[in-house]
Protein backbone atom coordinates (compact mmCIF):
# COMPACT_ATOMS: atom_id res chain seq x y z
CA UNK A 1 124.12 160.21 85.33
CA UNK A 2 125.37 156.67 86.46
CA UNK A 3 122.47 156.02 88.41
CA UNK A 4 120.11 157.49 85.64
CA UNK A 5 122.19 154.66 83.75
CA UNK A 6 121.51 151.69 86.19
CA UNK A 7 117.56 153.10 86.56
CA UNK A 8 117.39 152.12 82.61
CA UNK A 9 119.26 148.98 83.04
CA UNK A 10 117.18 147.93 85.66
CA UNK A 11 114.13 148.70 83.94
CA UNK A 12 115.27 146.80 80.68
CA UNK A 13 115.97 143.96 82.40
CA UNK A 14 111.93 144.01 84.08
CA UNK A 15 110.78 144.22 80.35
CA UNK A 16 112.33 141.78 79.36
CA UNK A 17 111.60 138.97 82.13
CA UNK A 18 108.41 140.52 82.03
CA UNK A 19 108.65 139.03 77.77
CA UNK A 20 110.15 135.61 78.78
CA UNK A 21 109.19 133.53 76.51
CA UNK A 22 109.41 129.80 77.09
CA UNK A 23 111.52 128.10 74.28
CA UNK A 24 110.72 124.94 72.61
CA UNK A 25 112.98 122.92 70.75
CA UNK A 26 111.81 121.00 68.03
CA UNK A 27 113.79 118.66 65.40
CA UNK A 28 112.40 117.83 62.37
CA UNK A 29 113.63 115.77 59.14
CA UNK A 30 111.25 117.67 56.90
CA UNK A 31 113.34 119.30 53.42
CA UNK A 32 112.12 121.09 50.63
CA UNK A 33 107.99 122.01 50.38
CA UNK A 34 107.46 120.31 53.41
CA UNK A 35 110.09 121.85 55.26
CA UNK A 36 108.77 125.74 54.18
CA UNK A 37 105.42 123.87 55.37
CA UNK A 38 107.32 122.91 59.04
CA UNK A 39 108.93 126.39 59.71
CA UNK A 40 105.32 128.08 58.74
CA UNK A 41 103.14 126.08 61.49
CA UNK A 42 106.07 127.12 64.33
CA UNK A 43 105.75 130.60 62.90
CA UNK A 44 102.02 130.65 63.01
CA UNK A 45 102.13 129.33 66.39
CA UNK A 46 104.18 131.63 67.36
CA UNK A 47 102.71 134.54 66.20
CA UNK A 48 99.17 133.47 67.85
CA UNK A 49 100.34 133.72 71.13
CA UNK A 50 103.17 135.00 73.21
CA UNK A 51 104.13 132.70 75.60
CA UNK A 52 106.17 130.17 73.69
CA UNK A 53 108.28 129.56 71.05
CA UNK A 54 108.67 127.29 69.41
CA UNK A 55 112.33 126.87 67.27
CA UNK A 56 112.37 123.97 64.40
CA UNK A 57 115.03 122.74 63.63
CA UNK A 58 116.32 120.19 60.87
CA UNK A 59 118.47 117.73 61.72
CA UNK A 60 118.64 115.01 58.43
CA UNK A 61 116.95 112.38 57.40
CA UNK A 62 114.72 110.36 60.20
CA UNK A 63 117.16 107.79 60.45
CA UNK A 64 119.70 110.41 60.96
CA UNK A 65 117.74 112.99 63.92
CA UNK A 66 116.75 109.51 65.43
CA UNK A 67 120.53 109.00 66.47
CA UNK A 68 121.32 112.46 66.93
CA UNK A 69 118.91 112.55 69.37
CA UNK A 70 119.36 109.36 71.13
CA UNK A 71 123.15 110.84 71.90
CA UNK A 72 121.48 114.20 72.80
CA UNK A 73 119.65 112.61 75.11
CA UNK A 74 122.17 110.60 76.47
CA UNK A 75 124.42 113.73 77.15
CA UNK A 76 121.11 115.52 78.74
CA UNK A 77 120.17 118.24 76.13
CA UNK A 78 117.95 116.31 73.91
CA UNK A 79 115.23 118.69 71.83
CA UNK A 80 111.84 118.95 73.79
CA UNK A 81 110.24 117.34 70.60
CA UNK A 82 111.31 114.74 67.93
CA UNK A 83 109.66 113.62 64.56
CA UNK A 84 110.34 110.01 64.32
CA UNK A 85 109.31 108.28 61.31
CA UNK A 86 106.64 105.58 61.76
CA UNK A 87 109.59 103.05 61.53
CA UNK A 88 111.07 104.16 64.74
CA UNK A 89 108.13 103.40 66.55
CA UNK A 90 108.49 100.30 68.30
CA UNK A 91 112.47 101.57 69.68
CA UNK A 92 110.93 104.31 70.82
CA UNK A 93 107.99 102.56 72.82
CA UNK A 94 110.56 100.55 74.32
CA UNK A 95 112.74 103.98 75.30
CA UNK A 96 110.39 104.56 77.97
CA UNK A 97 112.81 106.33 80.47
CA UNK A 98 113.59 108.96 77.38
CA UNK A 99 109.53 109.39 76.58
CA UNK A 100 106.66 111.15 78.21
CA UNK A 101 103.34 109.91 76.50
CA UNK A 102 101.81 112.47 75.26
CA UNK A 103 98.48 111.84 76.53
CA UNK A 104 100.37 112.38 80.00
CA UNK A 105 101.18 115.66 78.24
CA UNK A 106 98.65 116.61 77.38
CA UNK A 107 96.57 116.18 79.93
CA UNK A 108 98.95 117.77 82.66
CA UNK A 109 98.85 120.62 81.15
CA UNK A 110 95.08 120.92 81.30
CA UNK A 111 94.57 120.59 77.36
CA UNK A 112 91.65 119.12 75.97
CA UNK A 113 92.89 115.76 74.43
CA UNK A 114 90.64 112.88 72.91
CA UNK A 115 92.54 110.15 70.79
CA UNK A 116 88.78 109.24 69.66
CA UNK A 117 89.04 112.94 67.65
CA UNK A 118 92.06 111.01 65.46
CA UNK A 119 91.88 109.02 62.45
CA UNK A 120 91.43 105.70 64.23
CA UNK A 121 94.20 103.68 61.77
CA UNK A 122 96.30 106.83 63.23
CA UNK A 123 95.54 107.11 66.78
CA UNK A 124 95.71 103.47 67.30
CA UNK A 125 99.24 103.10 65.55
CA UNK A 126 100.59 105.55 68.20
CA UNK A 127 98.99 103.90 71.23
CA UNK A 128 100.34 101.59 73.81
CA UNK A 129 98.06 98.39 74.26
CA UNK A 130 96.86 99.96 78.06
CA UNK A 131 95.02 102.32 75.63
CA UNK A 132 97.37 105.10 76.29
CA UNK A 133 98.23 107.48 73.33
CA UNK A 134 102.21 107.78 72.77
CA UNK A 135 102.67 110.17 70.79
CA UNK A 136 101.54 112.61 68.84
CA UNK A 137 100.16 111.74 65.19
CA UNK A 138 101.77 114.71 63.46
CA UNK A 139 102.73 114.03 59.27
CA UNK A 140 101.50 110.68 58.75
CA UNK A 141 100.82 109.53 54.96
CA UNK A 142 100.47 106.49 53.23
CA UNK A 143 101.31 104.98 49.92
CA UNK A 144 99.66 106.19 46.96
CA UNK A 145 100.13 106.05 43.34
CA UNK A 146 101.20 108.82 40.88
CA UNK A 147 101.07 109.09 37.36
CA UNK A 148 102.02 111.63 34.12
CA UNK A 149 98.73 112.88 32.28
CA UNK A 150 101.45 113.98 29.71
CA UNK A 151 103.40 110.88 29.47
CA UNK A 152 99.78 108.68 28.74
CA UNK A 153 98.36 110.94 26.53
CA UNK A 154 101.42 110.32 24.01
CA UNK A 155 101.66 106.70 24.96
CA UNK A 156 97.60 106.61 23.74
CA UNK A 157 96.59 105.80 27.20
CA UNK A 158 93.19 106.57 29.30
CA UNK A 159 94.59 109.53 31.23
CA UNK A 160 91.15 110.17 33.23
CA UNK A 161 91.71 107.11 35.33
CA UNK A 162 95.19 105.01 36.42
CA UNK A 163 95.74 101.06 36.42
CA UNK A 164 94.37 99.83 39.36
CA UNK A 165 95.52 96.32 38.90
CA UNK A 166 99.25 94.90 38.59
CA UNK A 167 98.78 93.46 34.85
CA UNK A 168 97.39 96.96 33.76
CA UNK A 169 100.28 98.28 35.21
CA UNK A 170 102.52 96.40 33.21
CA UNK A 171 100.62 97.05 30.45
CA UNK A 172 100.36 100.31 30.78
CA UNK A 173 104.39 100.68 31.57
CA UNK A 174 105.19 98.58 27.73
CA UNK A 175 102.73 101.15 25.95
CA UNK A 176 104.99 103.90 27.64
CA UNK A 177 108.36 102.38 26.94
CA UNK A 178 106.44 101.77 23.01
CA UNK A 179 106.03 105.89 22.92
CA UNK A 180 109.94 106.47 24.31
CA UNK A 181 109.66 106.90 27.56
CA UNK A 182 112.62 105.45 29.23
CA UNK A 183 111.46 105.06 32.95
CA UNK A 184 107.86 103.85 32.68
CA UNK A 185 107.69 102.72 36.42
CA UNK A 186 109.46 103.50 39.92
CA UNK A 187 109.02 102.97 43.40
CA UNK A 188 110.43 105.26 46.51
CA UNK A 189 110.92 103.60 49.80
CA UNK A 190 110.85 100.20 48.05
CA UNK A 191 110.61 97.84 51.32
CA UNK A 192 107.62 100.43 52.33
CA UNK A 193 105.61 100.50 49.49
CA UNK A 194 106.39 96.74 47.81
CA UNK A 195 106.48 95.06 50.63
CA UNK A 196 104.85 96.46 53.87
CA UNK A 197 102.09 98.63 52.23
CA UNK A 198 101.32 95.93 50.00
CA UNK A 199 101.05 93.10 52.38
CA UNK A 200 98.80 95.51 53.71
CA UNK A 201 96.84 96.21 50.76
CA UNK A 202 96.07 92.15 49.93
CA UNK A 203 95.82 91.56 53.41
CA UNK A 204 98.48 88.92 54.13
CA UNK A 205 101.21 89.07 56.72
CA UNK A 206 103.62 90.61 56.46
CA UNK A 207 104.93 89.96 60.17
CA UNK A 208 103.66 87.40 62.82
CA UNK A 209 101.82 88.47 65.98
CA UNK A 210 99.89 91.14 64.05
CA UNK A 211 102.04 92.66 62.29
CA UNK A 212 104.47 92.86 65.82
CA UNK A 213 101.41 94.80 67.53
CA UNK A 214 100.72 91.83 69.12
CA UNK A 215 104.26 91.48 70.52
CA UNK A 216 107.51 91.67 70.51
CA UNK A 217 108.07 88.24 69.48
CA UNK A 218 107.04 88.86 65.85
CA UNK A 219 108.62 87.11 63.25
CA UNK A 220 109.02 88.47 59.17
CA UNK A 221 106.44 86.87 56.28
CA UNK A 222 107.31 88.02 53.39
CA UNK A 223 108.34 85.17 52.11
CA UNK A 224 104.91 83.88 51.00
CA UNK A 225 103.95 82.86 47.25
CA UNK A 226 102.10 86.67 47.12
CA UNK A 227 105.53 88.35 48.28
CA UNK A 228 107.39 85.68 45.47
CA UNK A 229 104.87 86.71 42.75
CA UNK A 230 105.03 90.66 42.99
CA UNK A 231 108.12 90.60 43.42
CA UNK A 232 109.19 88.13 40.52
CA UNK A 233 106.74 90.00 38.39
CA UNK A 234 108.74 93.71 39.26
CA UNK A 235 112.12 91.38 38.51
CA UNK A 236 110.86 90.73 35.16
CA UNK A 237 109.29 94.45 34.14
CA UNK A 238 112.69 95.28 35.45
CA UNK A 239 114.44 93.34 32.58
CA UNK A 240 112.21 94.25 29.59
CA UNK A 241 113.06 98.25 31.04
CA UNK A 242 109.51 98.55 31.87
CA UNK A 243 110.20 99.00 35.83
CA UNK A 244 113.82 101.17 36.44
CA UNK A 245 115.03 101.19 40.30
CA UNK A 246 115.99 104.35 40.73
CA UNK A 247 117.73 104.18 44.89
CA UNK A 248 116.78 103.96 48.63
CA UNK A 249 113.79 105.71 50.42
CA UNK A 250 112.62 109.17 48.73
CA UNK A 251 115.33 109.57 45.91
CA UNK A 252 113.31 108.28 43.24
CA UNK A 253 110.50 110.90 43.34
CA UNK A 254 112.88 113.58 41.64
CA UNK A 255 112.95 111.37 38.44
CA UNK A 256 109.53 111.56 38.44
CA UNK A 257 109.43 114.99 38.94
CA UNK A 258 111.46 116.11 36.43
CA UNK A 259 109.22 113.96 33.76
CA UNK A 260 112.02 111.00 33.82
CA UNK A 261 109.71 108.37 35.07
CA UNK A 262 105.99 108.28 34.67
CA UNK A 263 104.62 106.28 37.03
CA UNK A 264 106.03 106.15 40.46
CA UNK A 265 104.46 104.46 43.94
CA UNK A 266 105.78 106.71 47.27
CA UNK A 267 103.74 108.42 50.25
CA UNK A 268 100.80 110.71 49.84
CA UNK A 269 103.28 112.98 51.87
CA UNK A 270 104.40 113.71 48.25
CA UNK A 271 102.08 115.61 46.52
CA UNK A 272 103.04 119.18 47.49
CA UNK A 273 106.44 118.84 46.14
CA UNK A 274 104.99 117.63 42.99
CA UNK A 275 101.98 120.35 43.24
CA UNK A 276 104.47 122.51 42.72
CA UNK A 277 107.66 121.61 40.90
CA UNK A 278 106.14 119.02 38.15
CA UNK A 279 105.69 120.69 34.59
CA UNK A 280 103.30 118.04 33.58
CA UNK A 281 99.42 117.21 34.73
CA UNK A 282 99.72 114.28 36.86
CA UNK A 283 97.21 112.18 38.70
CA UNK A 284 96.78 110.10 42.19
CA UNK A 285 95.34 106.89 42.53
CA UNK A 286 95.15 103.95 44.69
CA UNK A 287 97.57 101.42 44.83
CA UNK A 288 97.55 99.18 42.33
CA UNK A 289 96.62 95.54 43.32
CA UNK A 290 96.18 91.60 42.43
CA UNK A 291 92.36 90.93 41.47
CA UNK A 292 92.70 87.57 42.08
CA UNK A 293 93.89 88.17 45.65
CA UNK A 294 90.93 87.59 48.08
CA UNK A 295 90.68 90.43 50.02
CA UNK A 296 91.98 92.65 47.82
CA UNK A 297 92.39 95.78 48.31
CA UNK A 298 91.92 96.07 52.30
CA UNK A 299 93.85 99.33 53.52
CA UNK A 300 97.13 100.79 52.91
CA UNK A 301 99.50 101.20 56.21
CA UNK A 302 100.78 104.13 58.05
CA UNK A 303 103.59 106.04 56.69
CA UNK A 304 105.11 109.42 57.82
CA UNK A 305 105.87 110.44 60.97
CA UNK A 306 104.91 111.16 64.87
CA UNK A 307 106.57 113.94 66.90
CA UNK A 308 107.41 112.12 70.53
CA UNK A 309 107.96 114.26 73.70
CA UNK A 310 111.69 113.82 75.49
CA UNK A 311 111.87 113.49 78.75
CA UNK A 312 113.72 115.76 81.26
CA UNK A 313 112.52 118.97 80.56
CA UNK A 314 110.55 121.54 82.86
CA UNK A 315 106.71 121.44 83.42
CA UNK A 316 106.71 124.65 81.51
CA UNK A 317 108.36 123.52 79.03
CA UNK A 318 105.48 120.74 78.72
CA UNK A 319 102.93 123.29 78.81
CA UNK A 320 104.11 124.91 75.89
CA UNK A 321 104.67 121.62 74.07
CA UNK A 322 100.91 120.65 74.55
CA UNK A 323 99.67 123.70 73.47
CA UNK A 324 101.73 123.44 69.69
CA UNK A 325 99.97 120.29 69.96
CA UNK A 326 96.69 121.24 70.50
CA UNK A 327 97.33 124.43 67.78
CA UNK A 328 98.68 121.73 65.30
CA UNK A 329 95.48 119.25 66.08
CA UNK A 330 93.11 122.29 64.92
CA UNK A 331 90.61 121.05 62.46
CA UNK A 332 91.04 124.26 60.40
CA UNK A 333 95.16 124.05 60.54
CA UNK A 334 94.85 120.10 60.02
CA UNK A 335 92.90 120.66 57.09
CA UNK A 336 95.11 123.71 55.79
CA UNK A 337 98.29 121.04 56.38
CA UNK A 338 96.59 118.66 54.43
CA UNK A 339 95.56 120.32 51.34
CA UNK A 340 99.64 121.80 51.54
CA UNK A 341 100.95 118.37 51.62
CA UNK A 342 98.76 115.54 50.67
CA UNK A 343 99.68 114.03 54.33
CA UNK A 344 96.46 112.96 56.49
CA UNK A 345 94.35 115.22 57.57
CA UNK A 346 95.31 113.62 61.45
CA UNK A 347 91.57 114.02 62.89
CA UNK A 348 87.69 113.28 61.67
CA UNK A 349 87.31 116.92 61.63
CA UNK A 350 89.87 117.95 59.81
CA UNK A 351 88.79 114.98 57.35
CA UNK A 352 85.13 116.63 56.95
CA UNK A 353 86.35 120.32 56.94
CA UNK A 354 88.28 119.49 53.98
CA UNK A 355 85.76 117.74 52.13
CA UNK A 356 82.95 120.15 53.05
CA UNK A 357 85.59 122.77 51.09
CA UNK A 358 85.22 121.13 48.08
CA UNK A 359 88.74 120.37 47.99
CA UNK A 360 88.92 117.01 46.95
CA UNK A 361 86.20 117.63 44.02
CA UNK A 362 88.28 120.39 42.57
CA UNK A 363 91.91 118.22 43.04
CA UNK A 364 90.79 115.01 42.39
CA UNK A 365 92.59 112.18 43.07
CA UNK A 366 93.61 114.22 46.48
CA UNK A 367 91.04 111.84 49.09
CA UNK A 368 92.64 108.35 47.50
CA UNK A 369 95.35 108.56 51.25
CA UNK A 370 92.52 109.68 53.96
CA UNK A 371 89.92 106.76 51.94
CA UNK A 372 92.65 104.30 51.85
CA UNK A 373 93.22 104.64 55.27
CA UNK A 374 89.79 105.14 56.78
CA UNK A 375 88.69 101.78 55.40
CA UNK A 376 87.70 99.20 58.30
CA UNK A 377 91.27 97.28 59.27
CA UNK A 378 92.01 93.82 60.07
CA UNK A 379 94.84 92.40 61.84
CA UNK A 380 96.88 91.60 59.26
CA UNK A 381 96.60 95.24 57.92
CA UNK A 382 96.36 97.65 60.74
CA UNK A 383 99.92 98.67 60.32
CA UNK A 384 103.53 97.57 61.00
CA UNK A 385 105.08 98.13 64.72
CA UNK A 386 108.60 95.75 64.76
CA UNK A 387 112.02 96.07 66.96
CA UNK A 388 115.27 97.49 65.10
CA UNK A 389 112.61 98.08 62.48
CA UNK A 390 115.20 100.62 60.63
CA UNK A 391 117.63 98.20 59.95
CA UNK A 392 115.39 95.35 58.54
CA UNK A 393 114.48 98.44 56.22
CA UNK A 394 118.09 98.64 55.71
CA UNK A 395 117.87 94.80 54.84
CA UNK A 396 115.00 94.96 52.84
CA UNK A 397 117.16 97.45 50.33
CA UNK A 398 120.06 95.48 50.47
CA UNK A 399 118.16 92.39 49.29
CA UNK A 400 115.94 93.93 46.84
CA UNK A 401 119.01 95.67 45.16
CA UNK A 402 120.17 91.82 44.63
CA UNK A 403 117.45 90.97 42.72
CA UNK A 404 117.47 94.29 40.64
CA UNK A 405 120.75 93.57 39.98
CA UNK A 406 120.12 90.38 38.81
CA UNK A 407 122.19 89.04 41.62
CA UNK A 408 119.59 86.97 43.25
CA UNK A 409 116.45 85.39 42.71
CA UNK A 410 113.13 86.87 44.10
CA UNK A 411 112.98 84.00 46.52
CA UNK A 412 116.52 84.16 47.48
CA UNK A 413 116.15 87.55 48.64
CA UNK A 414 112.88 87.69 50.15
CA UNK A 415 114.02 84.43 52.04
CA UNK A 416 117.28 86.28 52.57
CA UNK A 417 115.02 89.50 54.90
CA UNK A 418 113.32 86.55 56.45
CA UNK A 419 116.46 85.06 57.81
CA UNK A 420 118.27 88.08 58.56
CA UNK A 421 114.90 90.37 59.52
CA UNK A 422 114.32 87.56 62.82
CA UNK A 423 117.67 87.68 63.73
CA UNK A 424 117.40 91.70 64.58
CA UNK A 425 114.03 90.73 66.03
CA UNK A 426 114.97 88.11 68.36
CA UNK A 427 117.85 90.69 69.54
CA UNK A 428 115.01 93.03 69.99
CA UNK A 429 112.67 91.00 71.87
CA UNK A 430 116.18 90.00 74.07
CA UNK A 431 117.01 93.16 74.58
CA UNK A 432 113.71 94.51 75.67
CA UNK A 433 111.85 91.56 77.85
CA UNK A 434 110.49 92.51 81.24
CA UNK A 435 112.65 91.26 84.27
């Protein structure tokens, strides 16, 4: 009996190292929609082959899974992959010992990888100037605009077609406040979309040196009579009640979920949450912009997020890393991801299978991100790669509160991210300098 007993052990234990299955850790700071969206592509994945598996798992905000897995890393067990928001960029370029670039990934492991197949305004945020790609382009948005059908159509506004200029915004917002609303305008991630994305979008400087892609010795611009104007103009719409800060990074989109606000500027990466929670018809649009501005509109910047490959972990390990990546990059799962999420589609196939659908003519307004983006880019607007660039975020808050607040002045503040945004950049460059 006891060896009948150790002939079934023995035999259990064959089947199941004859099952390994290579795990793959994965952190992610996706919640809600996009966090059902997350857990679905690992699942897929998973189910499509049988080799891997890959395990998300959410670990805060992106500030907060940044740190998390800096110390994981430090101890040795960081996650095999990381989604780091666009912001963390530059830090981790400069973390090379904790990095493998992923076209080092995926090319070791005998994948087919072309950075050419990517959205060029994608694949060239991600990549180092030898031309090599960092990381993988994974949820990246950009800023759009949003507005409530409902909401205009009692104010007596066009509801077929949003402002597209800063005035008609303004307008727009007193003929709103007129019919009762009580938050005509908001923005989420205030320094991203008021500041960055629009220096962007009027193609002006926002940093020296290209925006810091140019090197690390960039220094902040948004102190120019532009940056003075908008913001001066958003200080004033602020005091007639027209514009109504609402807090940091995402926390004003649930006002304008919930019908509070009805007009709101935050990433494209917001449209499946509001696809399907809102109670109201709402529309997309471009950003609005300054006509007078010469220029005007060039292309919004990258927003979202890239998922960087740890270092330290088993060329297995790798193998099953690069082929979720190459599953992810799938035009027909890129497309799928897009329509879910209103994030990029990340490649020029995806882009085309999408369109060919007939997607974007039966949800319009859902091709304002990929056309924003796809537009020819300049220097000044080809996106925004800066040292310590989450805590001149931090900064950018801090000041802008001030001026909500009625604390400072629009140039005070601005001035104010100027002084103290070079300060964290010199430390940066300091910190970082070869030899």
């Amino acid at each position: 009996m006891k060896l009948k007993l150790a002939a079934i052990a023995l035999a259990a234990t064959f089947a199941v190292s004859a099952q390994a299955v290579t795990e793959i850790q994965w952190w992610h700071s996706m919640t809600a929609v996009n966090g059902e969206w997350v857990n679905d592509l690992a699942k897929n994945f998973n189910a499509s082959q049988s080799e891997y598996k890959i395990t998300p798992t959410y670990k805060g905000t992106y500030d907060e899974s940044m740190t998390s897995a800096v110390a994981a890393f430090r101890a040795g067990n960081a996650p095999h992959v990381l989604q780091v928001f666009e912001v963390g960029t530059a830090t981790m370029m400069a973390s090379k010992s904790a990095i493998v670039p992923v076209g080092k990934v995926m090319k070791d492991a005998g994948q087919k990888f072309d950075p050419k197949a990517y959205i060029s305004a994608v694949a060239g945020y991600y990549t180092a100037p030898s031309g090599e790609m960092l990381s993988f382009p994974f949820n990246s948005s950009t800023t759009v605009f949003y507005f409530n059908k409902d909401a205009f159509k009692a104010a007596g506004l066009d509801t077929s077609k949003a402002p597209s200029s800063w005035p008609e915004v303004a307008l727009a917002a007193a003929k709103l406040k007129a019919s009762g609303h009580k938050c005509p305008l908001t923005v989420a991630w205030q320094g991203w979309t008021q500041l960055e994305s629009f220096s962007a979008w009027h193609n002006v400087e926002f940093a020296t040196k290209s925006n810091g892609l140019g090197g690390m010795d960039a220094r902040m611009k948004v102190d120019s009579p532009l940056h003075v104007r908008h913001i001066e103009n958003l200080s004033n719409m602020a005091k007639q009640g027209l514009f109504v800060y609402k807090g940091r990074a995402n926390v004003p989109e649930a006002t304008f979920v919930s019908g509070e606000c009805a007009m709101i500027t935050t990433s494209s990466g917001f449209y499946g949450n509001v696809k399907k929670n809102a109670k109201f018809a709402f529309g997309l649009a471009p950003l609005p912009y300054y006509p007078d501005v010469p220029g005007a509109p060039q292309n919004t910047v990258i927003g979202g997020a890239s998922l960087w490959v740890m270092a330290g972990k088993k060329p297995e390990e790798y193998k099953g890393v690069a082929a979720f990546f190459n599953y992810v990059s799938s035009p027909q799962v890129q497309s799928d991801s897009h329509k879910r999420t209103g994030y990029l589609p990340i490649t020029t196939a995806a882009f085309e299978l999408t369109e060919k659908s007939g997607f974007y003519k039966e949800n319009p307004g859902t091709d304002v991100a990929p056309s924003q983006m796809i537009r020819k880019v300049t220097d000044k607007s080809r996106g925004i790669r800066l040292g310590n660039y989450v805590q001149i975020r931090t900064i950018e808050d801090e000041e802008l509160e001030q001026v909500w607040g009625g604390k400072k002045t629009p140039k005070e503040a601005l001035d104010s991210i100027v002084k103290r945004g070079n300060e964290l950049l010199e430390r940066f460059e300091k910190a970082n300098k070869k030899g």
